[in-house]
PDB file of N, CA and C in Angstrom:
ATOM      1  N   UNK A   1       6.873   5.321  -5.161  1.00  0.00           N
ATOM      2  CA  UNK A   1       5.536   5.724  -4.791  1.00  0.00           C
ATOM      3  C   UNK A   1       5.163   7.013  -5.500  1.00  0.00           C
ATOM      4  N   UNK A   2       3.873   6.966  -6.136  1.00  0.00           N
ATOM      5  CA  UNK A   2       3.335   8.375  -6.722  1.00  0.00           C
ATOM      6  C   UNK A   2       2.830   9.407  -5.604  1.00  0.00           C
ATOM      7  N   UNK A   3       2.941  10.517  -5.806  1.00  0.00           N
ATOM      8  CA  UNK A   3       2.133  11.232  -4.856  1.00  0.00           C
ATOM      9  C   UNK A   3       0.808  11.765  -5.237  1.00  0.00           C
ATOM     10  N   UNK A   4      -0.211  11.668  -4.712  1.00  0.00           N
ATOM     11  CA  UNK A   4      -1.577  11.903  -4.951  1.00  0.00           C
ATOM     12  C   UNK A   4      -2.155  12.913  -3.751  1.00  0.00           C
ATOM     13  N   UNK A   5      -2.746  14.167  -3.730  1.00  0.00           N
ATOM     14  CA  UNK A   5      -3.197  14.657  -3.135  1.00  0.00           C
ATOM     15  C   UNK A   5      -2.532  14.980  -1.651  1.00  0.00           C
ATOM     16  N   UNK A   6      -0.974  14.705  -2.317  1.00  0.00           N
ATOM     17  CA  UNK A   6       0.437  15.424  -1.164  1.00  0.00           C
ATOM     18  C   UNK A   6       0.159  14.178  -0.186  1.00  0.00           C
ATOM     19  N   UNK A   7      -0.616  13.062  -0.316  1.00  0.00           N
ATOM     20  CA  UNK A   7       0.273  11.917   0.014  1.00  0.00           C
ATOM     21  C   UNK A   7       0.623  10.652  -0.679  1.00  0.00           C
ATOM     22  N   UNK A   8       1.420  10.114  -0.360  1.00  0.00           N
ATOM     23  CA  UNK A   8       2.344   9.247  -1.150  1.00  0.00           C
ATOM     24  C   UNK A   8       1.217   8.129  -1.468  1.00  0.00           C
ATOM     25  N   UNK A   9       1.347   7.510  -2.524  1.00  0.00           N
ATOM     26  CA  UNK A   9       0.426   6.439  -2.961  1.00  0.00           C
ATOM     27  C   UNK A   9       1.251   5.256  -3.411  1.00  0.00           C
ATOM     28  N   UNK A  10       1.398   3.669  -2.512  1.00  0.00           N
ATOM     29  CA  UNK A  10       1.954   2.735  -2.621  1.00  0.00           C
ATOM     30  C   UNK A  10       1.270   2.338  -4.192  1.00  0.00           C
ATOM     31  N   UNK A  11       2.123   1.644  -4.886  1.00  0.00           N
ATOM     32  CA  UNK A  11       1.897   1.441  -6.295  1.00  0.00           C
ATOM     33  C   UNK A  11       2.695  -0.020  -6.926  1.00  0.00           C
ATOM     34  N   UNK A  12       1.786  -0.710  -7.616  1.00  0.00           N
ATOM     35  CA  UNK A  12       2.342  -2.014  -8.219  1.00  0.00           C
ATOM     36  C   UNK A  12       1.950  -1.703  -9.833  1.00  0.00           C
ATOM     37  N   UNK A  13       3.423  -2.036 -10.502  1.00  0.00           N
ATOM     38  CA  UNK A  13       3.100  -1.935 -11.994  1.00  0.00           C
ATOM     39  C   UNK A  13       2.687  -0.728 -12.137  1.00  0.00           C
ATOM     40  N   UNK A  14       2.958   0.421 -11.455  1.00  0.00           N
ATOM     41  CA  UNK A  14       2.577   2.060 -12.072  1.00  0.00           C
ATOM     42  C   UNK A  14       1.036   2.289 -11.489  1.00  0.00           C
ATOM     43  N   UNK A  15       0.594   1.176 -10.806  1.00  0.00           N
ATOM     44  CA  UNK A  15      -1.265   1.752 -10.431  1.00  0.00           C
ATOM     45  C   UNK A  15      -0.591   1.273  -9.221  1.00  0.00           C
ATOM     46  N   UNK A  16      -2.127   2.720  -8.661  1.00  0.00           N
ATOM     47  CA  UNK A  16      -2.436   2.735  -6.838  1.00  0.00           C
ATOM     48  C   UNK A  16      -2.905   1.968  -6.359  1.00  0.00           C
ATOM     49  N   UNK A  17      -2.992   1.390  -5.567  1.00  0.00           N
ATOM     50  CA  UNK A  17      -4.226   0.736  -4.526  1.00  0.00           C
ATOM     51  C   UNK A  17      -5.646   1.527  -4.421  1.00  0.00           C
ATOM     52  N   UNK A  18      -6.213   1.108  -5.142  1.00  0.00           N
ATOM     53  CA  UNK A  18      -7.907   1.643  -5.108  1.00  0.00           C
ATOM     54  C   UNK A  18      -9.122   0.310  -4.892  1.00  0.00           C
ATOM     55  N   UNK A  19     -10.338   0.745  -4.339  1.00  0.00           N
ATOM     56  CA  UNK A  19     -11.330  -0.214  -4.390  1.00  0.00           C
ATOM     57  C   UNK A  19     -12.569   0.762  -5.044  1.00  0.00           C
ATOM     58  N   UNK A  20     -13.128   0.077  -5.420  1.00  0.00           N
ATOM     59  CA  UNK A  20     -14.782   0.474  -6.186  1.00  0.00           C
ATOM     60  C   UNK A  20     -15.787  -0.232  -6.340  1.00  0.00           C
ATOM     61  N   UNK A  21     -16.967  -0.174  -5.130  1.00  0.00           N
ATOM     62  CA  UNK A  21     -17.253  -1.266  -4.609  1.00  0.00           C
ATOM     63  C   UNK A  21     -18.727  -0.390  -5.228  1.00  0.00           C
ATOM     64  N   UNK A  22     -19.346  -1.176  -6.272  1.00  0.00           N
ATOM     65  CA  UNK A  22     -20.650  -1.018  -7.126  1.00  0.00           C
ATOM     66  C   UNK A  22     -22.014  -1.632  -6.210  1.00  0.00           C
ATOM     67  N   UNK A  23     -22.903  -0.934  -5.592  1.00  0.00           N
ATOM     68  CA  UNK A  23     -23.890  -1.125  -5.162  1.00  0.00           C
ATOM     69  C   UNK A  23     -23.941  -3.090  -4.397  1.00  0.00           C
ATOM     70  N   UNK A  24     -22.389  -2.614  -3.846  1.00  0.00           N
ATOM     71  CA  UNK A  24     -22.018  -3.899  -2.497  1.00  0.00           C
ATOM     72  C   UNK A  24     -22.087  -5.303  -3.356  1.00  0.00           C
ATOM     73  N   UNK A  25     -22.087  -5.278  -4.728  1.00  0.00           N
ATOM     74  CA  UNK A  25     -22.370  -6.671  -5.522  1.00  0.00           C
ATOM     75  C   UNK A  25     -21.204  -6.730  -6.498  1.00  0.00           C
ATOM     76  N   UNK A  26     -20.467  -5.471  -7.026  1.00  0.00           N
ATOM     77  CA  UNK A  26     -19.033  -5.303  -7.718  1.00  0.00           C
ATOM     78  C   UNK A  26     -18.160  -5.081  -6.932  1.00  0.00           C
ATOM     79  N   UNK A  27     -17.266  -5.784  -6.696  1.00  0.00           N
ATOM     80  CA  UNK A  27     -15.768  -4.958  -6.301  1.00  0.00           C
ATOM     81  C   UNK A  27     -14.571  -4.906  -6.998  1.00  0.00           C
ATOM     82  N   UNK A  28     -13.878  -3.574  -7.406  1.00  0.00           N
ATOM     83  CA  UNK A  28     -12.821  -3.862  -8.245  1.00  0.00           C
ATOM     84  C   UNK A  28     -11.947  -3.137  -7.308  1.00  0.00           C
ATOM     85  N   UNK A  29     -10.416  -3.776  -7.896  1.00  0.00           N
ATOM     86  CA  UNK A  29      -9.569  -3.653  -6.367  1.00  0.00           C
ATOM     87  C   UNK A  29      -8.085  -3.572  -7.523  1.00  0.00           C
ATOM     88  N   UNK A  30      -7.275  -2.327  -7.285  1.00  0.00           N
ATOM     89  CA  UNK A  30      -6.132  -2.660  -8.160  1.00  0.00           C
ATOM     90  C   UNK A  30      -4.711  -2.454  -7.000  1.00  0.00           C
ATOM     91  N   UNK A  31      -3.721  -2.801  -6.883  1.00  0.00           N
ATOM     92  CA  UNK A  31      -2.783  -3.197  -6.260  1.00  0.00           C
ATOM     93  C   UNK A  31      -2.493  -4.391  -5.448  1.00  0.00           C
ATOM     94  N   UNK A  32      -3.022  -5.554  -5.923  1.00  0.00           N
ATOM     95  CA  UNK A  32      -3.358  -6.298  -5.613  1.00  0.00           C
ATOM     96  C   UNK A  32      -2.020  -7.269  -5.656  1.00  0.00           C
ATOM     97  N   UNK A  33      -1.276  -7.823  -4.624  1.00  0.00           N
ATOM     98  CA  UNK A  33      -0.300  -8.545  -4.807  1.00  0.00           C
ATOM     99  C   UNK A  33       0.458  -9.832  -5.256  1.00  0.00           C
ATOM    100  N   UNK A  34      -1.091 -10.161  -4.289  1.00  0.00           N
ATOM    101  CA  UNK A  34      -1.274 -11.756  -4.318  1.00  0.00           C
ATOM    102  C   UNK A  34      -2.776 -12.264  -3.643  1.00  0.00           C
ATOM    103  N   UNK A  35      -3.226 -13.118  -3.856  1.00  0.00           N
ATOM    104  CA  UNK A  35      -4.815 -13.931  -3.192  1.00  0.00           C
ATOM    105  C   UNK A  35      -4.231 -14.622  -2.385  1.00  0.00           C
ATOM    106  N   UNK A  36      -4.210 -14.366  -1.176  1.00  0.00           N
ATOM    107  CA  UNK A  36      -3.791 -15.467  -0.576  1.00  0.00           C
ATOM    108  C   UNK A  36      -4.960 -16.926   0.353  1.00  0.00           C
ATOM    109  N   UNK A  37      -5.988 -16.333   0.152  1.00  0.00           N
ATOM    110  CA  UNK A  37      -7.162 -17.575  -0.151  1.00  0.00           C
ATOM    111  C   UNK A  37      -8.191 -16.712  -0.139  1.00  0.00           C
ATOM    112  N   UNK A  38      -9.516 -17.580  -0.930  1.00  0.00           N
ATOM    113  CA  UNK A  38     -10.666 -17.584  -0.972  1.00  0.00           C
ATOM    114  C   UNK A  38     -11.441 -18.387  -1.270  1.00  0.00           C
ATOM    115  N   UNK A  39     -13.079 -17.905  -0.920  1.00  0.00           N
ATOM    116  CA  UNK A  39     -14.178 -19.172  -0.753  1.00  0.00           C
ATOM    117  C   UNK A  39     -15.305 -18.392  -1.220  1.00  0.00           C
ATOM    118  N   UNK A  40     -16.294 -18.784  -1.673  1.00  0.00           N
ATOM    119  CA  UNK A  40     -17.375 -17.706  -1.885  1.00  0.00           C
ATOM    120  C   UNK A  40     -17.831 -17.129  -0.154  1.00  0.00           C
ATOM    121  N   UNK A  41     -17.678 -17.238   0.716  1.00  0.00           N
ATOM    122  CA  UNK A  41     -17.754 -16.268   2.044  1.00  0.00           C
ATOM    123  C   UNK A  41     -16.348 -15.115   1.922  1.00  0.00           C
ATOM    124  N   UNK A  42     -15.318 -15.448   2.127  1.00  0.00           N
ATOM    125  CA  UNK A  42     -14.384 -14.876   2.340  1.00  0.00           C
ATOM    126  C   UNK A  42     -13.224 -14.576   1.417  1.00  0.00           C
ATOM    127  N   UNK A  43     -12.275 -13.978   0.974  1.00  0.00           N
ATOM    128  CA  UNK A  43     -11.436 -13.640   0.266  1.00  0.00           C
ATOM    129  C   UNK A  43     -10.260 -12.414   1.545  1.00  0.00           C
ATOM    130  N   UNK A  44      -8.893 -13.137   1.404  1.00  0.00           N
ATOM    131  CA  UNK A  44      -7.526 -12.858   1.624  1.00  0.00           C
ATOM    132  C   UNK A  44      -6.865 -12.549   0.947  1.00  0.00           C
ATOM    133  N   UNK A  45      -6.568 -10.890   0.554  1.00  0.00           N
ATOM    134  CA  UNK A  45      -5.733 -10.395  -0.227  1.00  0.00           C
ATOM    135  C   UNK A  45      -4.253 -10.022   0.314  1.00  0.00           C
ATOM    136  N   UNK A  46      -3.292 -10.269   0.136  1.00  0.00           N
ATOM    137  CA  UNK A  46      -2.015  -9.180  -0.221  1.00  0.00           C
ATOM    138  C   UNK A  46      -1.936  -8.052  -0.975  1.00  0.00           C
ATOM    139  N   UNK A  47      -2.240  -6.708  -0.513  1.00  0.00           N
ATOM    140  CA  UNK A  47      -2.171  -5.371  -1.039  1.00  0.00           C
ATOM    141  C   UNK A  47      -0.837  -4.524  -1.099  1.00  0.00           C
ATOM    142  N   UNK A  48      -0.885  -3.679  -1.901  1.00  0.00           N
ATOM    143  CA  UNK A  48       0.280  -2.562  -1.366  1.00  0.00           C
ATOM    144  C   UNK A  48      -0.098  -2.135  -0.460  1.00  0.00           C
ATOM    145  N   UNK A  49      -1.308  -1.990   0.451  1.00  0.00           N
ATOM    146  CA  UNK A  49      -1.293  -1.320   1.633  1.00  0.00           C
ATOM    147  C   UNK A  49      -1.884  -2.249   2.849  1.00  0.00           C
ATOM    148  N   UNK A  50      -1.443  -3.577   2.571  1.00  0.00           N
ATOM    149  CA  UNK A  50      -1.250  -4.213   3.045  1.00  0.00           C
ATOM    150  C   UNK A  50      -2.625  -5.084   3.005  1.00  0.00           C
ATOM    151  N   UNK A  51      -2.441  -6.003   4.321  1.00  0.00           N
ATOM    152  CA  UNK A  51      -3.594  -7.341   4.114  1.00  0.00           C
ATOM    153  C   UNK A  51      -4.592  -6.957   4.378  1.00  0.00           C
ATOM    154  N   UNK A  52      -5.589  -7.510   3.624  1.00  0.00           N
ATOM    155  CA  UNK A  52      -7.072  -6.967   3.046  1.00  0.00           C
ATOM    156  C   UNK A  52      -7.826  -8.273   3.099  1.00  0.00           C
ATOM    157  N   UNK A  53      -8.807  -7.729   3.976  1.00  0.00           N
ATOM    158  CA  UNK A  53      -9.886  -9.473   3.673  1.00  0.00           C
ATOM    159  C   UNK A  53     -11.615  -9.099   3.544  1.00  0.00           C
ATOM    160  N   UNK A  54     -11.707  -9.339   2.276  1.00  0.00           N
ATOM    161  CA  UNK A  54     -13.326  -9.598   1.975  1.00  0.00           C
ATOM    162  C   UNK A  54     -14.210 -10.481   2.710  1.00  0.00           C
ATOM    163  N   UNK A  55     -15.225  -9.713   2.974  1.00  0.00           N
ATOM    164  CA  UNK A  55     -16.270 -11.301   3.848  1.00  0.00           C
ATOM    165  C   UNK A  55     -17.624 -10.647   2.709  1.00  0.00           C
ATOM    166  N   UNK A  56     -18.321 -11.517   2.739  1.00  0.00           N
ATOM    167  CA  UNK A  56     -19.195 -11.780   2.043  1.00  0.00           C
ATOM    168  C   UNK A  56     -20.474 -13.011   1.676  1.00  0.00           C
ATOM    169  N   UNK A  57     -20.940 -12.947   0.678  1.00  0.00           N
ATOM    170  CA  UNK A  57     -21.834 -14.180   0.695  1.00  0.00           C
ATOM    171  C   UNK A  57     -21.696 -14.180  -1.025  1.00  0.00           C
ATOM    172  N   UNK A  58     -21.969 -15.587  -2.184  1.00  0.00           N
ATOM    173  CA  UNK A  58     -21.749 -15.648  -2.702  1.00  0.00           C
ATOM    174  C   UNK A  58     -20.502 -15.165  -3.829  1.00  0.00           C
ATOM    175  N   UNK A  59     -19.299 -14.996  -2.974  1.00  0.00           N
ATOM    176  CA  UNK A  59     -18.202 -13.920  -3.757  1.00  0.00           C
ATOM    177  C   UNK A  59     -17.373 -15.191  -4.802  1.00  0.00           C
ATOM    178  N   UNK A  60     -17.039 -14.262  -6.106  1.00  0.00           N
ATOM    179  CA  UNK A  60     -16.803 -15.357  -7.140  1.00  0.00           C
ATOM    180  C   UNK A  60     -15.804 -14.244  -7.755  1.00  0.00           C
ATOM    181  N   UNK A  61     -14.572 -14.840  -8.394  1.00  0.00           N
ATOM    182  CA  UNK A  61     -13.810 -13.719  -8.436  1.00  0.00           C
ATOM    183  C   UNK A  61     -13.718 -14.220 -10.140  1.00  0.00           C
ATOM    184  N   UNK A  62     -13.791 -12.766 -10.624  1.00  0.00           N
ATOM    185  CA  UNK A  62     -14.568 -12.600 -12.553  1.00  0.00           C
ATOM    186  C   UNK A  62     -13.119 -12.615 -13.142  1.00  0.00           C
ATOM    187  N   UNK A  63     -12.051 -11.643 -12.488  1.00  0.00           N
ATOM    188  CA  UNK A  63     -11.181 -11.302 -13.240  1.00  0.00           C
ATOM    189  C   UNK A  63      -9.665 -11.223 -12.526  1.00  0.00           C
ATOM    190  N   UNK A  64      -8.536 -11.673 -12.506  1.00  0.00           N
ATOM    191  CA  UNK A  64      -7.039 -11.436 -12.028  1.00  0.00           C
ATOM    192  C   UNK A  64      -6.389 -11.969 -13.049  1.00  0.00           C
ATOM    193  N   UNK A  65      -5.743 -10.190 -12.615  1.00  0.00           N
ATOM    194  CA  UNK A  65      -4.237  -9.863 -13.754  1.00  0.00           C
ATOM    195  C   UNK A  65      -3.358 -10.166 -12.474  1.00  0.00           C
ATOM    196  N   UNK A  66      -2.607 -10.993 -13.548  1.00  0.00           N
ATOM    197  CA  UNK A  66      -1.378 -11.582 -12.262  1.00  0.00           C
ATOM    198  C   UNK A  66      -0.488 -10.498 -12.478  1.00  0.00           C
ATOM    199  N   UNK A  67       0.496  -9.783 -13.235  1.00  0.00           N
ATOM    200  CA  UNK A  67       0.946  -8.814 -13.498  1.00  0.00           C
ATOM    201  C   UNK A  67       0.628  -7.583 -13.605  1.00  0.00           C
ATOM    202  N   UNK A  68      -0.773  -7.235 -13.573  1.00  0.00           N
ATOM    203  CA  UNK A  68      -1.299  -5.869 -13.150  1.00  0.00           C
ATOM    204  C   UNK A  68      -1.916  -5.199 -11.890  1.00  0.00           C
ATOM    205  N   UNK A  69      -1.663  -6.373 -11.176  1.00  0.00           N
ATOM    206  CA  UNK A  69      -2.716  -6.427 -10.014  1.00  0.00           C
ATOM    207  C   UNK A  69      -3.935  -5.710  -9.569  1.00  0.00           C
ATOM    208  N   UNK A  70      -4.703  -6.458 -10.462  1.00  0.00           N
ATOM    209  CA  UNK A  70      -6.074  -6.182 -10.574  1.00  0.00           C
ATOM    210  C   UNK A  70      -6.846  -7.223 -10.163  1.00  0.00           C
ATOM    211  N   UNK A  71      -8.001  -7.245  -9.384  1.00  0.00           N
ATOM    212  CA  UNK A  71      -8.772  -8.286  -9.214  1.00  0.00           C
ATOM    213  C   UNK A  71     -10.258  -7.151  -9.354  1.00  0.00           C
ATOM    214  N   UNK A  72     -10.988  -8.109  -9.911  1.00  0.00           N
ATOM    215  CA  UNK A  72     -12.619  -8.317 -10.234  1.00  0.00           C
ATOM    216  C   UNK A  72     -13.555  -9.122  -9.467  1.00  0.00           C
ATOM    217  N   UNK A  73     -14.585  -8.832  -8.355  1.00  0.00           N
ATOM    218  CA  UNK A  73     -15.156  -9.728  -7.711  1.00  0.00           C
ATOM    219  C   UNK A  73     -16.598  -9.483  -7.897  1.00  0.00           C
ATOM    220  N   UNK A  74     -17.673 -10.437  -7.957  1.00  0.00           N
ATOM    221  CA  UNK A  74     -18.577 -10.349  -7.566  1.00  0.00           C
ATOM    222  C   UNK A  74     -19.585 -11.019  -6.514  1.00  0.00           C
ATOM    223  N   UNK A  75     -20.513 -10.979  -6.014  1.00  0.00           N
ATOM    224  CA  UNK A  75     -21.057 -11.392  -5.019  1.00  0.00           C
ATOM    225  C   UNK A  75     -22.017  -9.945  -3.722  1.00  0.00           C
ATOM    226  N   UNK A  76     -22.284 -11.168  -2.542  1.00  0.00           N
ATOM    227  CA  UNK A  76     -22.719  -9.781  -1.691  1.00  0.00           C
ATOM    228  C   UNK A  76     -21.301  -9.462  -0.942  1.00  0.00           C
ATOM    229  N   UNK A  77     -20.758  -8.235  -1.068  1.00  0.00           N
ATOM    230  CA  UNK A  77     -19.926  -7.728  -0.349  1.00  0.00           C
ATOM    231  C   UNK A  77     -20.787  -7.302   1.093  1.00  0.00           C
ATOM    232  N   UNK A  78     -20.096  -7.844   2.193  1.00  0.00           N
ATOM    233  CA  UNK A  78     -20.805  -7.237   4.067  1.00  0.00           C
ATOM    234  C   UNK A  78     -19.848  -6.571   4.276  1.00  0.00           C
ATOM    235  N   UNK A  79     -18.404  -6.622   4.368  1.00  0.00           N
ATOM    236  CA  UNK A  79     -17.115  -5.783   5.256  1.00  0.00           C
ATOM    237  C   UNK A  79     -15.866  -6.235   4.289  1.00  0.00           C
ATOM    238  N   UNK A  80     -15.247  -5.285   4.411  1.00  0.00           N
ATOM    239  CA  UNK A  80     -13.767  -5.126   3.960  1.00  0.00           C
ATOM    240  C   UNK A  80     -12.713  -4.107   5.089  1.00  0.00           C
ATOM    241  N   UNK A  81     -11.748  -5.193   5.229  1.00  0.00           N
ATOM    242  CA  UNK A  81     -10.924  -4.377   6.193  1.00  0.00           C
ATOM    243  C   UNK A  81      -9.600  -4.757   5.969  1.00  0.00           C
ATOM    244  N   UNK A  82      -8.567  -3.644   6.918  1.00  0.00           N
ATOM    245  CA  UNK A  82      -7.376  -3.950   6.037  1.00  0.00           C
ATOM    246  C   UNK A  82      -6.886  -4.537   8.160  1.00  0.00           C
ATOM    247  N   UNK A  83      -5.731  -5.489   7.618  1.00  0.00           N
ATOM    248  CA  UNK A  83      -5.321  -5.615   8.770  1.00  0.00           C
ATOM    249  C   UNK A  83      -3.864  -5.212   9.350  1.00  0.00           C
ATOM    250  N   UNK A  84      -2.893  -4.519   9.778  1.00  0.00           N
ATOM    251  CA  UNK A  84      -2.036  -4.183   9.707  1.00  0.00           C
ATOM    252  C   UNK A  84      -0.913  -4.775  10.355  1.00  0.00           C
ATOM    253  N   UNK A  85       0.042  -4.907  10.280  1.00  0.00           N
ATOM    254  CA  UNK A  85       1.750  -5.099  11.081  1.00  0.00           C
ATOM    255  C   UNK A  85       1.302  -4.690  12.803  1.00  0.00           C
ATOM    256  N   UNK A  86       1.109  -3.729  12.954  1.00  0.00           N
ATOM    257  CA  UNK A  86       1.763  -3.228  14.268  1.00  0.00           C
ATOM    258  C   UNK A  86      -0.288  -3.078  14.792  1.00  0.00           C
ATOM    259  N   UNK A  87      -0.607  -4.153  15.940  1.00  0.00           N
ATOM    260  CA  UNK A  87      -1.842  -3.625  16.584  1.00  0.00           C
ATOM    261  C   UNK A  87      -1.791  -2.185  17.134  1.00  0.00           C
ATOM    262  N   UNK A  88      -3.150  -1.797  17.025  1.00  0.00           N
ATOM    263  CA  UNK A  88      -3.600  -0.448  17.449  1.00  0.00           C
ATOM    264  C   UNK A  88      -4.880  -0.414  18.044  1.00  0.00           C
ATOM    265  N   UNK A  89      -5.192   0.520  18.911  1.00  0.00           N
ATOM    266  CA  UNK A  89      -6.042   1.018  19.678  1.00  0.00           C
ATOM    267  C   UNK A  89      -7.300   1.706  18.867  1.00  0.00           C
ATOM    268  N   UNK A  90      -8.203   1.302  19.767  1.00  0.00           N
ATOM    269  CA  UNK A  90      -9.367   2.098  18.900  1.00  0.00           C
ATOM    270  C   UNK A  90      -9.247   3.137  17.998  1.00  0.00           C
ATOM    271  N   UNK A  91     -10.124   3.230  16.798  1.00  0.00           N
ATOM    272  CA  UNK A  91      -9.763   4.105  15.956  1.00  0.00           C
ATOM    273  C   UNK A  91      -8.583   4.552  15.283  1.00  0.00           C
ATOM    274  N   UNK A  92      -7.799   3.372  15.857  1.00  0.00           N
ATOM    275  CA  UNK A  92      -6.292   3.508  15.354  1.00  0.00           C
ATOM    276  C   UNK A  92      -5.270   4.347  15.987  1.00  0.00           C
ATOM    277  N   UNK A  93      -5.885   4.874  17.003  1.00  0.00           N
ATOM    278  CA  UNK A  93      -4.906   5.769  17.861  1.00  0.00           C
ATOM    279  C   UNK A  93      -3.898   4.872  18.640  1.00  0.00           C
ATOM    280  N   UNK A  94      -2.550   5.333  18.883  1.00  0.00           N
ATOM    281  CA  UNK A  94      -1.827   4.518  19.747  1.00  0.00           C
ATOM    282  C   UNK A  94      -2.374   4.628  21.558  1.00  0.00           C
ATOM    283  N   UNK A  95      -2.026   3.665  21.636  1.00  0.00           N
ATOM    284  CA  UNK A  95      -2.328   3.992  23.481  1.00  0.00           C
ATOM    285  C   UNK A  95      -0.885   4.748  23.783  1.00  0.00           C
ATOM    286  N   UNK A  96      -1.176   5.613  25.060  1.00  0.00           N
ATOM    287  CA  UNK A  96      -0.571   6.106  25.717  1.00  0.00           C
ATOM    288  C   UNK A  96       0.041   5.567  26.715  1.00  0.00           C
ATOM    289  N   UNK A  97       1.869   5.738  26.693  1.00  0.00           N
ATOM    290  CA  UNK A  97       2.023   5.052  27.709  1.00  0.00           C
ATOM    291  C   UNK A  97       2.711   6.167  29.495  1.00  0.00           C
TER     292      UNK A  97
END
């Protein structure tokens, strides 16, 4: 893992996990692991920082480097969220027990 801004940055092939989402109609996405499905509504990624799912309307994917993990999408991007291992409490706080 690289460190970026004193925290650690999960990394495939030497690049971070980043998104750059161009006026909600580009999305470029690098740490990308694997697709694990998509449709022009929806897209299921495998990330280094884990599972990632696009919703959308017309999404069409332009560009994947299978070895760089890079993906290229276009369409209307609505939400992107990551989903994690271990459920959590609002805002991600643990509950108290």
């Amino acid at each position: 893992m690289e460190q970026q801004n004193g925290h650690a940055t999960p990394q495939l092939d030497g690049k971070p996990h980043q998104l750059m989402l161009d006026g909600r109609k580009r999305l470029d996405i690098t740490g990308v692991k694997q697709v694990e499905c998509f449709d022009d509504t929806f897209a299921v990624l495998d990330t280094t920082m884990g599972r990632m799912e696009v919703r959308g309307e017309g999404l069409a994917i332009l560009d994947l480097s299978s070895g760089g993990g890079e993906l290229s999408m276009t369409g209307k991007v609505s939400a992107i969220f990551y989903q994690d291992d271990q459920p959590r409490a609002f805002f991600g706080r643990g509950r108290k027990k």
